[in-house]
C-alpha atoms as a PDB file:
ATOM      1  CA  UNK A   1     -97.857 -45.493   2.332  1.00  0.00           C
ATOM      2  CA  UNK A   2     -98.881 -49.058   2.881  1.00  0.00           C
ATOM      3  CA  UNK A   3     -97.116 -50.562   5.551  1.00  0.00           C
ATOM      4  CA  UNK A   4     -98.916 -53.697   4.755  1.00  0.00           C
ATOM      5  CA  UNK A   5     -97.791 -54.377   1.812  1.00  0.00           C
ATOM      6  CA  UNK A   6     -93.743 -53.683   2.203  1.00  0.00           C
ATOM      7  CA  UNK A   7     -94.057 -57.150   3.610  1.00  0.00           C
ATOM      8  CA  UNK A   8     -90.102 -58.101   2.653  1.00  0.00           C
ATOM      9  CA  UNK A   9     -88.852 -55.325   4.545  1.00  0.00           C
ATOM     10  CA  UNK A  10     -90.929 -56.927   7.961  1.00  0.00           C
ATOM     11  CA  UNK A  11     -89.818 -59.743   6.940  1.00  0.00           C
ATOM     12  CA  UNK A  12     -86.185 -58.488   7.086  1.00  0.00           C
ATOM     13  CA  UNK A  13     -86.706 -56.853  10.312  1.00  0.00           C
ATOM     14  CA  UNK A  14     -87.915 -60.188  11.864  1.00  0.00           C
ATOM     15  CA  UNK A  15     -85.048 -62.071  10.592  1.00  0.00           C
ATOM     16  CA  UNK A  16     -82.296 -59.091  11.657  1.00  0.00           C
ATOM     17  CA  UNK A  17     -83.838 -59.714  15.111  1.00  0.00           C
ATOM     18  CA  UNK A  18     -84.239 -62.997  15.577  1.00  0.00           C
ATOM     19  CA  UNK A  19     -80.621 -63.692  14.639  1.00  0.00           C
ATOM     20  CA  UNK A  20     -79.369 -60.862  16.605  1.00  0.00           C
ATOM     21  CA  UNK A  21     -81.002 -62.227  19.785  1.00  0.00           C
ATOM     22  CA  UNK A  22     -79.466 -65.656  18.802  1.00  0.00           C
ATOM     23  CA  UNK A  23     -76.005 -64.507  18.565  1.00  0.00           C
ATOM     24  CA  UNK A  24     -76.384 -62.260  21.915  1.00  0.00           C
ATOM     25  CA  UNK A  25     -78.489 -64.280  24.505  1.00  0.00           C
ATOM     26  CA  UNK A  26     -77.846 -68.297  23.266  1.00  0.00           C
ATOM     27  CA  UNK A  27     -74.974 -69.644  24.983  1.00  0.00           C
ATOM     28  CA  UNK A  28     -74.137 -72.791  22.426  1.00  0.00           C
ATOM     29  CA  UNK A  29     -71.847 -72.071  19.880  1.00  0.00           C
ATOM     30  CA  UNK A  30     -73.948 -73.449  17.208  1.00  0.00           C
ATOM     31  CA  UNK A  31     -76.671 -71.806  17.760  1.00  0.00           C
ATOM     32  CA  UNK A  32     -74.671 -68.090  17.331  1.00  0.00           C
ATOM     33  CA  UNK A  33     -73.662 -69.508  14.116  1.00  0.00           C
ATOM     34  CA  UNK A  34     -77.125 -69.959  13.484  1.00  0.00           C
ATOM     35  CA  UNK A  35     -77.962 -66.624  14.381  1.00  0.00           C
ATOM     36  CA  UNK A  36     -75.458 -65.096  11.819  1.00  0.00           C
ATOM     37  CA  UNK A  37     -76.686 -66.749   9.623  1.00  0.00           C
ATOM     38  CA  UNK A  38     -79.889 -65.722   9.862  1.00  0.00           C
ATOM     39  CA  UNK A  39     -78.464 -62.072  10.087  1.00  0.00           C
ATOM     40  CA  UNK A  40     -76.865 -62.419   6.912  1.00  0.00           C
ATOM     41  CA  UNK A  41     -80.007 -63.643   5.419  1.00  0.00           C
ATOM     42  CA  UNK A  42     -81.873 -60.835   6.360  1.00  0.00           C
ATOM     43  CA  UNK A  43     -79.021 -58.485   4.334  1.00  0.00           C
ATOM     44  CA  UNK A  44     -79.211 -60.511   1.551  1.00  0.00           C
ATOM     45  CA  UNK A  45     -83.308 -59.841   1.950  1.00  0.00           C
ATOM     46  CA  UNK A  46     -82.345 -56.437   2.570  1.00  0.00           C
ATOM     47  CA  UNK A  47     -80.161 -55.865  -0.813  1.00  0.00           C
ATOM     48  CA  UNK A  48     -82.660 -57.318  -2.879  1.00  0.00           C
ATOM     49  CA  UNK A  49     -85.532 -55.803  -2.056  1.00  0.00           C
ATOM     50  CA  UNK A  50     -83.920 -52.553  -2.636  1.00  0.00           C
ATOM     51  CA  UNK A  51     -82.784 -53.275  -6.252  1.00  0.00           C
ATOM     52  CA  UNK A  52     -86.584 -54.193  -7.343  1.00  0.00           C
ATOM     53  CA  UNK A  53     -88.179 -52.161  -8.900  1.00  0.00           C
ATOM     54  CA  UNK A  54     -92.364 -51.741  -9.747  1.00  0.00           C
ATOM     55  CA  UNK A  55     -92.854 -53.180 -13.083  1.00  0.00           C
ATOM     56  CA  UNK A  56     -89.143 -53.082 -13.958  1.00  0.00           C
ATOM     57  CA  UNK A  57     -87.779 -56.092 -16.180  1.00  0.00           C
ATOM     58  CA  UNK A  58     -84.294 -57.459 -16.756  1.00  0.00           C
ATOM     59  CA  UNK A  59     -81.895 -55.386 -18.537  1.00  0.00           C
ATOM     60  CA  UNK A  60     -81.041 -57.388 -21.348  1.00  0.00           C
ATOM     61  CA  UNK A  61     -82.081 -55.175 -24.039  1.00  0.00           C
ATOM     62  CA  UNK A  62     -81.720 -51.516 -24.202  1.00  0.00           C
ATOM     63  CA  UNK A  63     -84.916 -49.509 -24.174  1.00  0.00           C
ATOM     64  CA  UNK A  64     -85.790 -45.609 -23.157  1.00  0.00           C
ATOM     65  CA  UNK A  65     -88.775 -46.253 -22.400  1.00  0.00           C
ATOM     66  CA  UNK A  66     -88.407 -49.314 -20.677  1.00  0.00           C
ATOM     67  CA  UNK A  67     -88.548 -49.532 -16.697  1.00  0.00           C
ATOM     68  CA  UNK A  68     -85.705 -51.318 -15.822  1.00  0.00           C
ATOM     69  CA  UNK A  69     -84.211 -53.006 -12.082  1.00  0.00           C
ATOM     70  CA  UNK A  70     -80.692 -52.573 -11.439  1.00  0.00           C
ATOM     71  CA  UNK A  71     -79.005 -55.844 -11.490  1.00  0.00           C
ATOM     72  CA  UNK A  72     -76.290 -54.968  -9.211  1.00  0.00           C
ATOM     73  CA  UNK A  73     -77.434 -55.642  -5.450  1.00  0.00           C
ATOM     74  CA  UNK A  74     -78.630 -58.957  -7.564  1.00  0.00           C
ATOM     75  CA  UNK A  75     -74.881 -59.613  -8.385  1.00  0.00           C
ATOM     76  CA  UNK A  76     -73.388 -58.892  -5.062  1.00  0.00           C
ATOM     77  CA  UNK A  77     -75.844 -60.652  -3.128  1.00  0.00           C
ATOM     78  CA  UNK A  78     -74.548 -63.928  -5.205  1.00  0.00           C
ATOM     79  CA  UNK A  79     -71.144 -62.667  -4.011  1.00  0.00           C
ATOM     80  CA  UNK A  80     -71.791 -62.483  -0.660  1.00  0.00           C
ATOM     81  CA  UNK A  81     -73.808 -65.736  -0.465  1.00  0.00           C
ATOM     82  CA  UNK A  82     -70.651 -67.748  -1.877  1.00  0.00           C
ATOM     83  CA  UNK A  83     -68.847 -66.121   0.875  1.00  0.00           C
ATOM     84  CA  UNK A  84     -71.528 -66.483   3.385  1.00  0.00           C
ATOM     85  CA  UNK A  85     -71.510 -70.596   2.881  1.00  0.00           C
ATOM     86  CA  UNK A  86     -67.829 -70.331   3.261  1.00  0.00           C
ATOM     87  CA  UNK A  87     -67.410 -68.410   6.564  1.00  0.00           C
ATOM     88  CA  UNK A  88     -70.522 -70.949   8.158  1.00  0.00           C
ATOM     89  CA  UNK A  89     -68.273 -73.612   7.101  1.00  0.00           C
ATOM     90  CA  UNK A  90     -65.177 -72.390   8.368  1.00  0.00           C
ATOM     91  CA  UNK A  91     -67.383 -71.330  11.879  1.00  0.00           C
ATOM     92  CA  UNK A  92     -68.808 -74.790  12.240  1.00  0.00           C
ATOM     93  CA  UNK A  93     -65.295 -76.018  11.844  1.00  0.00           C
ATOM     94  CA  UNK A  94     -64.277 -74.243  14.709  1.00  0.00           C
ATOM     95  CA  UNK A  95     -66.838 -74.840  16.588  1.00  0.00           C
ATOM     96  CA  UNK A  96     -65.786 -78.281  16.023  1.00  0.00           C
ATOM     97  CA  UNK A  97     -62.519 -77.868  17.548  1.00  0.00           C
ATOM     98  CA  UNK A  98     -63.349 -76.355  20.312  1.00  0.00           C
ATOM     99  CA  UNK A  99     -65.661 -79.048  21.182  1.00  0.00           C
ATOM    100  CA  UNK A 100     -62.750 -81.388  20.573  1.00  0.00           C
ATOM    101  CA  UNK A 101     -60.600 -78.852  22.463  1.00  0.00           C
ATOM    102  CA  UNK A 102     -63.257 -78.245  25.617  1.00  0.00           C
ATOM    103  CA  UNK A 103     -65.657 -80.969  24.998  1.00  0.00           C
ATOM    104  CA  UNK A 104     -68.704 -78.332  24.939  1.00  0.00           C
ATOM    105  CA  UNK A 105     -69.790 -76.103  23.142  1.00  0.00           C
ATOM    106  CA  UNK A 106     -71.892 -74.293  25.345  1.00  0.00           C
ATOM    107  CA  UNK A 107     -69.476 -70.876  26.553  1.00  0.00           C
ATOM    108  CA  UNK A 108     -70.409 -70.991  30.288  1.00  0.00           C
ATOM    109  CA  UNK A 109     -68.433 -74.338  30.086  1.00  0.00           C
ATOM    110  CA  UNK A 110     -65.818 -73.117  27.800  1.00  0.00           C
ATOM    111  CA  UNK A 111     -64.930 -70.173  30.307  1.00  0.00           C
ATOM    112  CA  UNK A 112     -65.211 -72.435  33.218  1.00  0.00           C
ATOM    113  CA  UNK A 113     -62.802 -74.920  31.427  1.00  0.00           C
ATOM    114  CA  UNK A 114     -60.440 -72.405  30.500  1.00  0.00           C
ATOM    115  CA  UNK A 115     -60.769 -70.669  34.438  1.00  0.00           C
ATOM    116  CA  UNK A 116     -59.640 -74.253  35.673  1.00  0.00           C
ATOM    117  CA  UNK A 117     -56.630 -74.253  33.311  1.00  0.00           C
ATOM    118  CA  UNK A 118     -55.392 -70.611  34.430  1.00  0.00           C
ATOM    119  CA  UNK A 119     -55.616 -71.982  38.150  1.00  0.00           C
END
């Protein structure tokens, strides 16, 4: 097997890393957004590349003999991308107002803020 050439699936390893050490070691808020972002991009990548198939075609017509790739991980993916955009929104929007709330959004000053209310 040519590990060369299943270039998508290093591609998806990359990106499931790199947003996994964003949401893990990055202390701002917007940057762990970021990072789940990129983590759900790397599914998406993921999905796709799994549906594909060598020298399949669309499956608009019918056809025995015809190599076909299955539309569905297509069709979910577009699913899970209109939810995607919607949860980043709804995350930024809370990081919003916890900046408003704790004027950072960096957590080492969010615990120390809250730390000072509980005294």
């Amino acid at each position: 097997m040519d590990l060369l050439g299943l270039y998508n699936y290093w591609v998806y390893i990359a990106l499931m890393m790199i947003g996994f050490y964003a949401i893990i070691a990055k202390p701002n808020l917007v940057k762990k957004v970021i990072g789940l972002a990129l983590f759900q991009t790397a599914a998406f990548l993921l999905y796709i590349s799994i549906g594909m198939v060598d020298g399949g075609t669309a499956p608009i017509a019918w056809d025995p003999a015809v190599r076909y790739v299955n539309p569905l991980p297509h069709v979910l993916i577009l699913t899970a991308i209109v939810v995607g955009v919607s949860t980043m929104a709804v995350a930024l929007a809370l990081v919003v107002a916890i900046h408003r709330a704790h004027g950072s959004v960096e957590t080492t000053e969010i615990d120390r803020h809250d730390a000072d209310d509980r005294e």
